[in-house]
PDB file of N, CA and C in Angstrom:
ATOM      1  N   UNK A   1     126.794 119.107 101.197  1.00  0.00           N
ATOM      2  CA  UNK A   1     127.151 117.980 102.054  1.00  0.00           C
ATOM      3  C   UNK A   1     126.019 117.590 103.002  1.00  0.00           C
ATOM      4  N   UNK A   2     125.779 118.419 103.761  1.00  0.00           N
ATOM      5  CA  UNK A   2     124.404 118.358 104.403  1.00  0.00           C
ATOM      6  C   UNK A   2     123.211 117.110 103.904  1.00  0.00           C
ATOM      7  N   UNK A   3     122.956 117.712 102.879  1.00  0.00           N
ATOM      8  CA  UNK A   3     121.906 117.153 101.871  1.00  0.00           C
ATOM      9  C   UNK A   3     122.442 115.584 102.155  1.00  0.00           C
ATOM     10  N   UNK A   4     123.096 115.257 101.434  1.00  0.00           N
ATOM     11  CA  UNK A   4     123.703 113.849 101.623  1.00  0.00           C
ATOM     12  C   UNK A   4     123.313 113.151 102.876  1.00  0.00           C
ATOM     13  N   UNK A   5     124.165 113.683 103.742  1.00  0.00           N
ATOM     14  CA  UNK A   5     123.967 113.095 105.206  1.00  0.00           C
ATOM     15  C   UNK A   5     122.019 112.883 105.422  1.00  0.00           C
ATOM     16  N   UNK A   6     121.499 114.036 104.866  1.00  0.00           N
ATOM     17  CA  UNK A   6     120.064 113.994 105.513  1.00  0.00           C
ATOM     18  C   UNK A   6     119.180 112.423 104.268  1.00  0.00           C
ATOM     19  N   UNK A   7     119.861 112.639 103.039  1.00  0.00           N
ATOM     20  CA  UNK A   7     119.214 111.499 102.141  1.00  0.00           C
ATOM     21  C   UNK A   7     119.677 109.963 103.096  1.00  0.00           C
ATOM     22  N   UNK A   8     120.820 110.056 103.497  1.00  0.00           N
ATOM     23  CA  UNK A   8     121.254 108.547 103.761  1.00  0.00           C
ATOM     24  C   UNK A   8     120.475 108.330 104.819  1.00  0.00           C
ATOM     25  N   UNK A   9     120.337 108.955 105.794  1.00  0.00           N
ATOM     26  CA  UNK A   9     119.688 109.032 107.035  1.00  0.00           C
ATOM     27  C   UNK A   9     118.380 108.714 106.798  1.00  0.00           C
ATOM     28  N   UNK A  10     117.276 109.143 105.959  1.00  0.00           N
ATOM     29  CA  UNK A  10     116.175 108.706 105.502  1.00  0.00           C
ATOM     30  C   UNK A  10     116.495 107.275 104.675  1.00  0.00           C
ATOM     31  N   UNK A  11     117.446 106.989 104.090  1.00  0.00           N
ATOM     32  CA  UNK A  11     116.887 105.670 103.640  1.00  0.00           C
ATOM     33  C   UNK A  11     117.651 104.410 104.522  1.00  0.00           C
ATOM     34  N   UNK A  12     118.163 104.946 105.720  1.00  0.00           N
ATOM     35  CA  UNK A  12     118.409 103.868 106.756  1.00  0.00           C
ATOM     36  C   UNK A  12     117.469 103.503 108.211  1.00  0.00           C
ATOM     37  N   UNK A  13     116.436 104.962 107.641  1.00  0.00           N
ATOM     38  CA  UNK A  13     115.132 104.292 108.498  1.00  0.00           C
ATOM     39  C   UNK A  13     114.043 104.204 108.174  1.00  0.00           C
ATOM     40  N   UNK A  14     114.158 103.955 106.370  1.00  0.00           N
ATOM     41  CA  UNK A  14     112.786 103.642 105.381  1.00  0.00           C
ATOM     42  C   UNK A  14     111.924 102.147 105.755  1.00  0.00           C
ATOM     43  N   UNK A  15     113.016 101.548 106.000  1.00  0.00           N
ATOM     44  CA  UNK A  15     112.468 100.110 106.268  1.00  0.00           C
ATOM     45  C   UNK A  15     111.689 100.138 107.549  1.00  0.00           C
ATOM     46  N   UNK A  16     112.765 100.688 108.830  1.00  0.00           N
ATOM     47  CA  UNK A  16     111.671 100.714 110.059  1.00  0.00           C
ATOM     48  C   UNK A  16     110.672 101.321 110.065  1.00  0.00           C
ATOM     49  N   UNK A  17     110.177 102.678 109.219  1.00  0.00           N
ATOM     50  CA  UNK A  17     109.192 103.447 109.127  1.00  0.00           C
ATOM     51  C   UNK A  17     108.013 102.390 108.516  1.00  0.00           C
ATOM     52  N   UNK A  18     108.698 101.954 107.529  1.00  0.00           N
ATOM     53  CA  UNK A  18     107.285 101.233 106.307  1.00  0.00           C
ATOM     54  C   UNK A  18     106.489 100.061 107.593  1.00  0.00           C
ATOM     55  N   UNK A  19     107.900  99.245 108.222  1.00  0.00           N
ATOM     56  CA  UNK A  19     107.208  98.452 109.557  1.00  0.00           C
ATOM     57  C   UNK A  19     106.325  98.778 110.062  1.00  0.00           C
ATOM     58  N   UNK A  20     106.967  99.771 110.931  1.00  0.00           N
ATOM     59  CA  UNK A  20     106.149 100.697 111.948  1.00  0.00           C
ATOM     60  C   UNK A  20     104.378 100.919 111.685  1.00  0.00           C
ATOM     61  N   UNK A  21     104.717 101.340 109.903  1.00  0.00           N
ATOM     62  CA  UNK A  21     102.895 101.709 109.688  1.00  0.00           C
ATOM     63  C   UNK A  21     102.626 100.621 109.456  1.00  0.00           C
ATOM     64  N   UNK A  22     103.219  99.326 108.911  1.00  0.00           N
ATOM     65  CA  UNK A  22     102.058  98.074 109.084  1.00  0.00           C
ATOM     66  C   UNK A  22     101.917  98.219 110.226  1.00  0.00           C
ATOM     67  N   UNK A  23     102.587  97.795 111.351  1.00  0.00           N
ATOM     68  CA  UNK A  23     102.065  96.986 112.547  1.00  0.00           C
ATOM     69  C   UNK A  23     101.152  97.806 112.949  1.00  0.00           C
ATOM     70  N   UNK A  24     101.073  99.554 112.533  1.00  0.00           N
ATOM     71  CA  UNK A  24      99.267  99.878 112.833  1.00  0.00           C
ATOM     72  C   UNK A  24      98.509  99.189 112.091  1.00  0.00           C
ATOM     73  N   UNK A  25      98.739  99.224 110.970  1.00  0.00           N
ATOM     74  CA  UNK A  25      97.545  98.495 110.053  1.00  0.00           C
ATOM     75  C   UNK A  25      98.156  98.263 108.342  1.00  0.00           C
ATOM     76  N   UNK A  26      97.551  97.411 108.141  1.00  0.00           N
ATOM     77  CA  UNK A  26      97.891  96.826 106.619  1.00  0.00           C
ATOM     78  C   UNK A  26      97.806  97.886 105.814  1.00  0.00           C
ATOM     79  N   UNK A  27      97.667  97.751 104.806  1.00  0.00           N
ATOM     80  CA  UNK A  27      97.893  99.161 103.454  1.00  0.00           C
ATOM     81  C   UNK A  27      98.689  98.803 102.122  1.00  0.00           C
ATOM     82  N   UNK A  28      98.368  99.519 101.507  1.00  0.00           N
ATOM     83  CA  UNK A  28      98.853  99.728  99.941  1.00  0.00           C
ATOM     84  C   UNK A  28     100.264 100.296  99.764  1.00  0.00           C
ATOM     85  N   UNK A  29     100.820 100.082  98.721  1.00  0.00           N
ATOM     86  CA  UNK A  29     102.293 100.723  98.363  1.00  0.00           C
ATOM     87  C   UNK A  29     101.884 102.477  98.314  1.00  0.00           C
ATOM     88  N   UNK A  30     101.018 102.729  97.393  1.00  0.00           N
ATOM     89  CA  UNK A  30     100.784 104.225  97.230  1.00  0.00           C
ATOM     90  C   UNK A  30     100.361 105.014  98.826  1.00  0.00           C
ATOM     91  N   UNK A  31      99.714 104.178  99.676  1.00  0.00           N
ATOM     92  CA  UNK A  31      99.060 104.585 100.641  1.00  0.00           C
ATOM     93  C   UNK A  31     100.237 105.100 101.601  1.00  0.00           C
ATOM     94  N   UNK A  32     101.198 103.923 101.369  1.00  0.00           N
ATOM     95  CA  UNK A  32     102.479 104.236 102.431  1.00  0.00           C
ATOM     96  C   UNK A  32     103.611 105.357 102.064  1.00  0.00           C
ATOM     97  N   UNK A  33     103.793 104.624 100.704  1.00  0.00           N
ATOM     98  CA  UNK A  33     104.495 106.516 100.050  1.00  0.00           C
ATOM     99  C   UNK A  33     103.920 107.432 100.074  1.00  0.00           C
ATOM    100  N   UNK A  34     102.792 107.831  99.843  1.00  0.00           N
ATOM    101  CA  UNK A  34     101.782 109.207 100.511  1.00  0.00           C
ATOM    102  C   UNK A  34     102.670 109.939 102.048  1.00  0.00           C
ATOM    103  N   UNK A  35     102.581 108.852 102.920  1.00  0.00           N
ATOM    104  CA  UNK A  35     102.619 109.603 104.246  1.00  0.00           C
ATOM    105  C   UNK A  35     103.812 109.345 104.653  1.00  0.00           C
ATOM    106  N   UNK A  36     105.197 108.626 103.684  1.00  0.00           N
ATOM    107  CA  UNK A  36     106.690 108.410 103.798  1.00  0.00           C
ATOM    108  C   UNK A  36     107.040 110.176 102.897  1.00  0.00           C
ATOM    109  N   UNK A  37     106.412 110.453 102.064  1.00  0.00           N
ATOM    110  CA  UNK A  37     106.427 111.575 101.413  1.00  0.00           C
ATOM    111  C   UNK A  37     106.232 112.725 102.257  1.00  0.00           C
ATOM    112  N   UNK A  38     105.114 112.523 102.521  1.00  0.00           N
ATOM    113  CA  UNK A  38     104.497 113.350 103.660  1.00  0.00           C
ATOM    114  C   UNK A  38     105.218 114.022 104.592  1.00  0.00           C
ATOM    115  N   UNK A  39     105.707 112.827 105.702  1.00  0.00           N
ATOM    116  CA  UNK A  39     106.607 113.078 106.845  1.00  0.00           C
ATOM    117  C   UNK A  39     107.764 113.266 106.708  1.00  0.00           C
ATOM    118  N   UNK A  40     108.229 112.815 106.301  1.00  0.00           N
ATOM    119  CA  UNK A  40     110.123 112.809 105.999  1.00  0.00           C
ATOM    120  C   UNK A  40     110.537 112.891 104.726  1.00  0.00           C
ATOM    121  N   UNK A  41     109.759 113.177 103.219  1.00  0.00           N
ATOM    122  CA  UNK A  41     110.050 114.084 102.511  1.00  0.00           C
ATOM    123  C   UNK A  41     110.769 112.942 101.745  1.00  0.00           C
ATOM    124  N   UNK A  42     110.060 111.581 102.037  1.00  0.00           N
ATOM    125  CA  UNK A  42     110.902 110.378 100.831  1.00  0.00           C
ATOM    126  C   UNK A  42     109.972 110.222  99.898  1.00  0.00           C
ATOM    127  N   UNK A  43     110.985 110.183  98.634  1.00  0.00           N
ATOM    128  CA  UNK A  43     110.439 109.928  97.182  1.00  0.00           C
ATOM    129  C   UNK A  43     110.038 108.455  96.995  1.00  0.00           C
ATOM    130  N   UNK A  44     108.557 108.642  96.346  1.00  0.00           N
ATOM    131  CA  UNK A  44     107.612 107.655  95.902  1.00  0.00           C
ATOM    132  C   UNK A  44     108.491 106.624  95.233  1.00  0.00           C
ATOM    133  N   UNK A  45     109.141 107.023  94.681  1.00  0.00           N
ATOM    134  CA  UNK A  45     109.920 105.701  93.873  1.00  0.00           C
ATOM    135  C   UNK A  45     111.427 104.438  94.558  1.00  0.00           C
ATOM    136  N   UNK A  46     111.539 105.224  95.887  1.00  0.00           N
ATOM    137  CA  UNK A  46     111.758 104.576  96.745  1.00  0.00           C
ATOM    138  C   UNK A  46     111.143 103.595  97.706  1.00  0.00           C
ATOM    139  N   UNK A  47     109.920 103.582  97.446  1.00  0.00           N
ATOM    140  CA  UNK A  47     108.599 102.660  98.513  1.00  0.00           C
ATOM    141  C   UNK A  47     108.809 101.164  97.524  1.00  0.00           C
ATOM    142  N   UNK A  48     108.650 101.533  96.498  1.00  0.00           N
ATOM    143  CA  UNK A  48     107.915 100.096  95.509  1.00  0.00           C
ATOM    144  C   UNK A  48     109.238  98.971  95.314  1.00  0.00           C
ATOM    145  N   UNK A  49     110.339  99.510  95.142  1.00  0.00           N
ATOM    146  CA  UNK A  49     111.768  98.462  95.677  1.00  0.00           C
ATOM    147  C   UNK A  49     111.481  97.855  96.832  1.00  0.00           C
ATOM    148  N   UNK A  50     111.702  98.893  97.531  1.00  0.00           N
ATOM    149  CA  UNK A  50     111.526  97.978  99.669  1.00  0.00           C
ATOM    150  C   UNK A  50     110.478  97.229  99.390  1.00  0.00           C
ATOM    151  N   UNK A  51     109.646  97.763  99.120  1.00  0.00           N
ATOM    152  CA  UNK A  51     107.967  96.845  99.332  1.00  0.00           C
ATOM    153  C   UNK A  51     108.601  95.215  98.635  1.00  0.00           C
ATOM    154  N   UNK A  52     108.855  95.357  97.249  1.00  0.00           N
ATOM    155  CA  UNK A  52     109.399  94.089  96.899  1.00  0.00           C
ATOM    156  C   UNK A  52     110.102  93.226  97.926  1.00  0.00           C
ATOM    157  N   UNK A  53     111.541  94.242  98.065  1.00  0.00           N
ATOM    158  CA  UNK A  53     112.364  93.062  99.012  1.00  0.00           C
ATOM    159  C   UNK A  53     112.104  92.778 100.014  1.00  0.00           C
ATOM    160  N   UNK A  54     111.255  93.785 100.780  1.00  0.00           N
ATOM    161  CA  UNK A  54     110.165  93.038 101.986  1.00  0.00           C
ATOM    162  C   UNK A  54     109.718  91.940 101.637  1.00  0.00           C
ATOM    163  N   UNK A  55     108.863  91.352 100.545  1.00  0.00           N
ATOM    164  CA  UNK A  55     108.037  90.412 100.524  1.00  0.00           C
ATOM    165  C   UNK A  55     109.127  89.848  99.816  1.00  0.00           C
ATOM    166  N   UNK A  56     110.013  89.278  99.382  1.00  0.00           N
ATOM    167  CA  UNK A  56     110.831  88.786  99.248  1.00  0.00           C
ATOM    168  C   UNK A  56     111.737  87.829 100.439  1.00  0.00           C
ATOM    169  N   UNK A  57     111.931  88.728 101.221  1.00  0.00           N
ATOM    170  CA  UNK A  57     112.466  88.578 102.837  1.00  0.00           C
ATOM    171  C   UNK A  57     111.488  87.959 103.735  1.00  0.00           C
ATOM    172  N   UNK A  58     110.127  87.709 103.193  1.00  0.00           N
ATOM    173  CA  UNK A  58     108.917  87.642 104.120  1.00  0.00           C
ATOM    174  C   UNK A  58     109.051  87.849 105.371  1.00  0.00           C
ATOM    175  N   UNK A  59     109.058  89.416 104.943  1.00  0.00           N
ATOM    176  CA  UNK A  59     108.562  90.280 106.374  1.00  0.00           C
ATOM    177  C   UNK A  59     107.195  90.544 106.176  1.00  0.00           C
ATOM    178  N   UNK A  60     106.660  90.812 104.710  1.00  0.00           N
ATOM    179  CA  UNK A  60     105.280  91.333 104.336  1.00  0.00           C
ATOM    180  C   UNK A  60     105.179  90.384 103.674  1.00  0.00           C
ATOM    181  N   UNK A  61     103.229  90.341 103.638  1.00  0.00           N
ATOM    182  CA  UNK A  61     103.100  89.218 102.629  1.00  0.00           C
ATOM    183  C   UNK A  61     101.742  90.029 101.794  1.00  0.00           C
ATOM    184  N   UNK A  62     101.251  89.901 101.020  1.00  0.00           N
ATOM    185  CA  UNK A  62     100.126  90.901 100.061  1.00  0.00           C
ATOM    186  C   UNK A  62      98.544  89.884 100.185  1.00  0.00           C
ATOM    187  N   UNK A  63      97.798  90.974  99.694  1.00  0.00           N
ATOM    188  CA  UNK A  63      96.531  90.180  99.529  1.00  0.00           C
ATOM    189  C   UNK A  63      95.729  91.241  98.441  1.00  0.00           C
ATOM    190  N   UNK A  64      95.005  91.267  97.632  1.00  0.00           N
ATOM    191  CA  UNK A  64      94.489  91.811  97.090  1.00  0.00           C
ATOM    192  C   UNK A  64      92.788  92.381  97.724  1.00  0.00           C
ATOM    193  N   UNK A  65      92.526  93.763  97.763  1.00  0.00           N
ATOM    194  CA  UNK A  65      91.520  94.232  97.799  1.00  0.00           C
ATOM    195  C   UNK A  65      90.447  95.144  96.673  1.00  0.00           C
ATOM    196  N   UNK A  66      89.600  94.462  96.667  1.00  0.00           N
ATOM    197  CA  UNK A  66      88.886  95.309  95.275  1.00  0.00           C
ATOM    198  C   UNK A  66      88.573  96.978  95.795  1.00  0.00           C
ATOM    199  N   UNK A  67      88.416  97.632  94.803  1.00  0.00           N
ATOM    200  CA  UNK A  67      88.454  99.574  94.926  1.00  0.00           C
ATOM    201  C   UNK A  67      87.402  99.508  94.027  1.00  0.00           C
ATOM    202  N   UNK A  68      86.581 100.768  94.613  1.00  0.00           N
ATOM    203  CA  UNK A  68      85.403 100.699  93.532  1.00  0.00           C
ATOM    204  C   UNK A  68      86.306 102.156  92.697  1.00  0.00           C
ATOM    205  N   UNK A  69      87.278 102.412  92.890  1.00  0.00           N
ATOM    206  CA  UNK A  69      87.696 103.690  91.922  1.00  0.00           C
ATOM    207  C   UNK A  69      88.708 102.609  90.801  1.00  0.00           C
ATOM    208  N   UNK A  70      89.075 101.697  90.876  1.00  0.00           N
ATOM    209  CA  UNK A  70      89.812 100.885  89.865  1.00  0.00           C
ATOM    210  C   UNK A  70      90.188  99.689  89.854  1.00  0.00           C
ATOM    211  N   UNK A  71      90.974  99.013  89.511  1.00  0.00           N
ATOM    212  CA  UNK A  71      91.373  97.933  90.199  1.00  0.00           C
ATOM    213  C   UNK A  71      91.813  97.268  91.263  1.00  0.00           C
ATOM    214  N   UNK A  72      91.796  96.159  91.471  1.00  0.00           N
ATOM    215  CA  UNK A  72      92.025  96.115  93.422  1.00  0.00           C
ATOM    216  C   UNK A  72      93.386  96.406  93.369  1.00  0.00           C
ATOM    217  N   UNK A  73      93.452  96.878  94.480  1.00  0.00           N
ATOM    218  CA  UNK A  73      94.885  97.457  95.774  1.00  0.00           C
ATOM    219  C   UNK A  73      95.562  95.902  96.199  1.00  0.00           C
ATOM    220  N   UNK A  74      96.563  95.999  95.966  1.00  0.00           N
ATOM    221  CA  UNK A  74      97.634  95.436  96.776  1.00  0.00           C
ATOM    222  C   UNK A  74      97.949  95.698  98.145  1.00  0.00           C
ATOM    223  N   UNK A  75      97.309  94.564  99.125  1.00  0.00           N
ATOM    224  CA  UNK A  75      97.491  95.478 100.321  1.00  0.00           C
ATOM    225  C   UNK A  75      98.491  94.483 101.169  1.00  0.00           C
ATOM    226  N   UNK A  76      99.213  95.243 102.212  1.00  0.00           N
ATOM    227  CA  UNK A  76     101.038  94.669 102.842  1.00  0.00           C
ATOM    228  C   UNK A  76     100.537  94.818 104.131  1.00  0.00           C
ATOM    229  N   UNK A  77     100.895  93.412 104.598  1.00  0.00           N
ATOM    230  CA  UNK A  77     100.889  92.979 106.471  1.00  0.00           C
ATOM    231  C   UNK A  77     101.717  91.999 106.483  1.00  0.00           C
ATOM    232  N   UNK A  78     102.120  92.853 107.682  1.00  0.00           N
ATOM    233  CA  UNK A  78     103.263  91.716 108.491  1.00  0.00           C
ATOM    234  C   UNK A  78     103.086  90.471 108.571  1.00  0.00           C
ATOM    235  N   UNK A  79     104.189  89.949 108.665  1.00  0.00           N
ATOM    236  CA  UNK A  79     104.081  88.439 108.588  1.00  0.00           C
ATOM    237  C   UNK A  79     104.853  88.398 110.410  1.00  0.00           C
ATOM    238  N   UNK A  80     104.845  87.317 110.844  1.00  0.00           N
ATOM    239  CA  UNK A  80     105.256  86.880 111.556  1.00  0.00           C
ATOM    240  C   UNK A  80     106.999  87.250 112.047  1.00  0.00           C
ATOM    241  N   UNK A  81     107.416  87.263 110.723  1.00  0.00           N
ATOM    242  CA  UNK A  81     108.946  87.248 111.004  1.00  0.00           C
ATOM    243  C   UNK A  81     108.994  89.170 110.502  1.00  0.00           C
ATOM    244  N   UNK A  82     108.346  89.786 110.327  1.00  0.00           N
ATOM    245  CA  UNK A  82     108.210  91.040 110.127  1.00  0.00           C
ATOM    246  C   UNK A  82     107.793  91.900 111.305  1.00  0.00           C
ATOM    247  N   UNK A  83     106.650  91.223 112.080  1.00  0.00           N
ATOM    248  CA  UNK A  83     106.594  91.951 113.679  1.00  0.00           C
ATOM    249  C   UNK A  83     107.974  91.239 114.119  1.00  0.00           C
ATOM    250  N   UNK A  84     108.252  90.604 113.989  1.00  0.00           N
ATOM    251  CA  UNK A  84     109.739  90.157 115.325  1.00  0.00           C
ATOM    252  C   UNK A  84     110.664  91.319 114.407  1.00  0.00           C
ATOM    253  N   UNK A  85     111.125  91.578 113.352  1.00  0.00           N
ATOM    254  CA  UNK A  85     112.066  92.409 112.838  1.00  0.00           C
ATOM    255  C   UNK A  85     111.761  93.551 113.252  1.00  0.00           C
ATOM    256  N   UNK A  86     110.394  94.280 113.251  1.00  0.00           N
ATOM    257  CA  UNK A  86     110.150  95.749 113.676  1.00  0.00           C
ATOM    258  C   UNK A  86     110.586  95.804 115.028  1.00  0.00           C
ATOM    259  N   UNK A  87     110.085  94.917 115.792  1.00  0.00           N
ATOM    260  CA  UNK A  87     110.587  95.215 117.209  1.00  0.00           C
ATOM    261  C   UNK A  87     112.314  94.744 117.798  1.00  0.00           C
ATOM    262  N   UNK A  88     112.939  94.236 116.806  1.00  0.00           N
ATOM    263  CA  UNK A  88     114.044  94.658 116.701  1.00  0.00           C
ATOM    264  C   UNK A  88     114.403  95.804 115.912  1.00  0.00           C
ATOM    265  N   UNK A  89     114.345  96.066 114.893  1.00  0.00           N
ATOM    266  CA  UNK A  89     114.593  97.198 114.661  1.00  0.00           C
ATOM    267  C   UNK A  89     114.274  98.736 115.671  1.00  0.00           C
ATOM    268  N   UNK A  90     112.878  98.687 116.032  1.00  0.00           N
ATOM    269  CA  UNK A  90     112.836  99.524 117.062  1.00  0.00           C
ATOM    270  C   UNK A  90     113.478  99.696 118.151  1.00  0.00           C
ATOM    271  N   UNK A  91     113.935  98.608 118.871  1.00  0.00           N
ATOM    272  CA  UNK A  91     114.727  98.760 119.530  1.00  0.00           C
ATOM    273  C   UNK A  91     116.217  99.052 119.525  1.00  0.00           C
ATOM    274  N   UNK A  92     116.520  98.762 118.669  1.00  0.00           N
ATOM    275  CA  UNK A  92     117.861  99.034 117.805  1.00  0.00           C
ATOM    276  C   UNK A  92     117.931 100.698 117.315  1.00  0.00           C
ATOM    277  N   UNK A  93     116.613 101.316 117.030  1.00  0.00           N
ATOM    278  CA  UNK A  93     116.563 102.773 116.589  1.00  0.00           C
ATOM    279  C   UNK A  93     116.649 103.314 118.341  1.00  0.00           C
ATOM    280  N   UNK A  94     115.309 102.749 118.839  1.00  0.00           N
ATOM    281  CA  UNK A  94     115.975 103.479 120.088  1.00  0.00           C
ATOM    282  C   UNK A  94     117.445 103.526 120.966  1.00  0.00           C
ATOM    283  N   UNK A  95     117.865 102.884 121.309  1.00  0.00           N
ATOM    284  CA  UNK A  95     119.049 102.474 121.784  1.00  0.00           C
ATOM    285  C   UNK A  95     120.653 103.532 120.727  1.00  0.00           C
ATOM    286  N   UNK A  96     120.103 103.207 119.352  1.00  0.00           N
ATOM    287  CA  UNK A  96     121.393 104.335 118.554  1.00  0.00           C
ATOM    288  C   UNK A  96     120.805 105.854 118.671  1.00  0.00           C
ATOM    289  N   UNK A  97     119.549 106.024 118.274  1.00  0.00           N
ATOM    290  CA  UNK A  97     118.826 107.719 118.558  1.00  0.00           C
ATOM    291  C   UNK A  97     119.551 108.610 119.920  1.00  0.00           C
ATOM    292  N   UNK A  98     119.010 107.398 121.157  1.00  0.00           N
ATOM    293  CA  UNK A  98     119.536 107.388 122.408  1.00  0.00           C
ATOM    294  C   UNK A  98     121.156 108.197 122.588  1.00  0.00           C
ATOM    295  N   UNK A  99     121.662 107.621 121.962  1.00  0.00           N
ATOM    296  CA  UNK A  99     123.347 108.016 122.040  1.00  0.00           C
ATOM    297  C   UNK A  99     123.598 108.701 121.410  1.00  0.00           C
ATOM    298  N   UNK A 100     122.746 108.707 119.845  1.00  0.00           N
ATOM    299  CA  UNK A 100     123.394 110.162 119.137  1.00  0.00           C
ATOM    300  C   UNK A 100     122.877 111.608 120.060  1.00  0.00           C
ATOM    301  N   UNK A 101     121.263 111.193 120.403  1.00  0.00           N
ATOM    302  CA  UNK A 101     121.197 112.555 121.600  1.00  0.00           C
ATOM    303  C   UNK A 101     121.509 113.041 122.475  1.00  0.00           C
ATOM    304  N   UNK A 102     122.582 111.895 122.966  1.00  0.00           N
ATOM    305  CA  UNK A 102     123.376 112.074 124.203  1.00  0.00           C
ATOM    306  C   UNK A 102     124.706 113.092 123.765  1.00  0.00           C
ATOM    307  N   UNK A 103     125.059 112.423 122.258  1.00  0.00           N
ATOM    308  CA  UNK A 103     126.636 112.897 121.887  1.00  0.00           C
ATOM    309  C   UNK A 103     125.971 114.262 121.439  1.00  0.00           C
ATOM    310  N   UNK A 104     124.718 114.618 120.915  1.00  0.00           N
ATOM    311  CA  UNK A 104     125.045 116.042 120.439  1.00  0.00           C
ATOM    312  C   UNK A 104     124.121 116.822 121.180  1.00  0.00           C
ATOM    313  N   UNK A 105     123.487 116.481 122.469  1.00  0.00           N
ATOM    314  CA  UNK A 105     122.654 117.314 123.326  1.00  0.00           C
ATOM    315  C   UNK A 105     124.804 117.644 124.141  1.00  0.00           C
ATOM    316  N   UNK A 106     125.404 116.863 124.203  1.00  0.00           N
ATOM    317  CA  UNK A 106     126.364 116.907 125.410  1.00  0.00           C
ATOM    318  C   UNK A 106     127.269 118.115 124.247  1.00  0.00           C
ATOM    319  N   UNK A 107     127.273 118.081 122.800  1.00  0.00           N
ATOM    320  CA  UNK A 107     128.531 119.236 122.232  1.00  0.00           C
ATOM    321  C   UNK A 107     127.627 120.936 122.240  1.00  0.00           C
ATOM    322  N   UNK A 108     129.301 121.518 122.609  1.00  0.00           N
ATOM    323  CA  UNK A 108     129.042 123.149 122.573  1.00  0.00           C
ATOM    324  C   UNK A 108     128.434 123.449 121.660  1.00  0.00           C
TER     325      UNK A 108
END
């Protein structure tokens, strides 16, 4: 049961995470599943859906960069209506985080 709770929980803050690392800086699909893998232990084959319906939603929009190891990279930056969503969303994570630490810093 556990397990469950901890999968849903990661993919209801996949989207704010993927935000979050644009608005440091632009990047690749592989680049961002690397360190979504990395940190919180989400599977690669979960990045390349969102990435779509992001740019779908135009929150992200792509540009191509040439690689001297292969073909150019697909690289993802915010669009306009994608910084206004992160910083709602962030604020929205803070504000629920907020209360769940309240409800389970406050139980025996």
């Amino acid at each position: 049961m556990p397990e469950t709770i901890e999968i849903q929980l990661k993919k209801g803050v996949l989207a704010l995470c993927v935000l979050a690392l644009l608005s440091r800086a632009d990047s690749y699909a592989y680049e961002i599943a690397s360190r979504l893998t990395k940190d919180i232990d989400m599977g690669e084959g979960t990045i390349y859906p969102l990435m779509r319906r992001m740019q779908s939603d135009g929150l992200v929009e792509t540009y191509l960069v040439e690689s001297q190891s292969g073909p150019p990279r697909k690289y993802y930056r915010l669009t306009n209506a994608g910084r206004r969503s992160f910083e709602q969303q962030k604020a929205e994570w803070a504000a629920f985080s907020n209360a769940v630490n309240d409800i389970v810093g406050a139980a025996a």
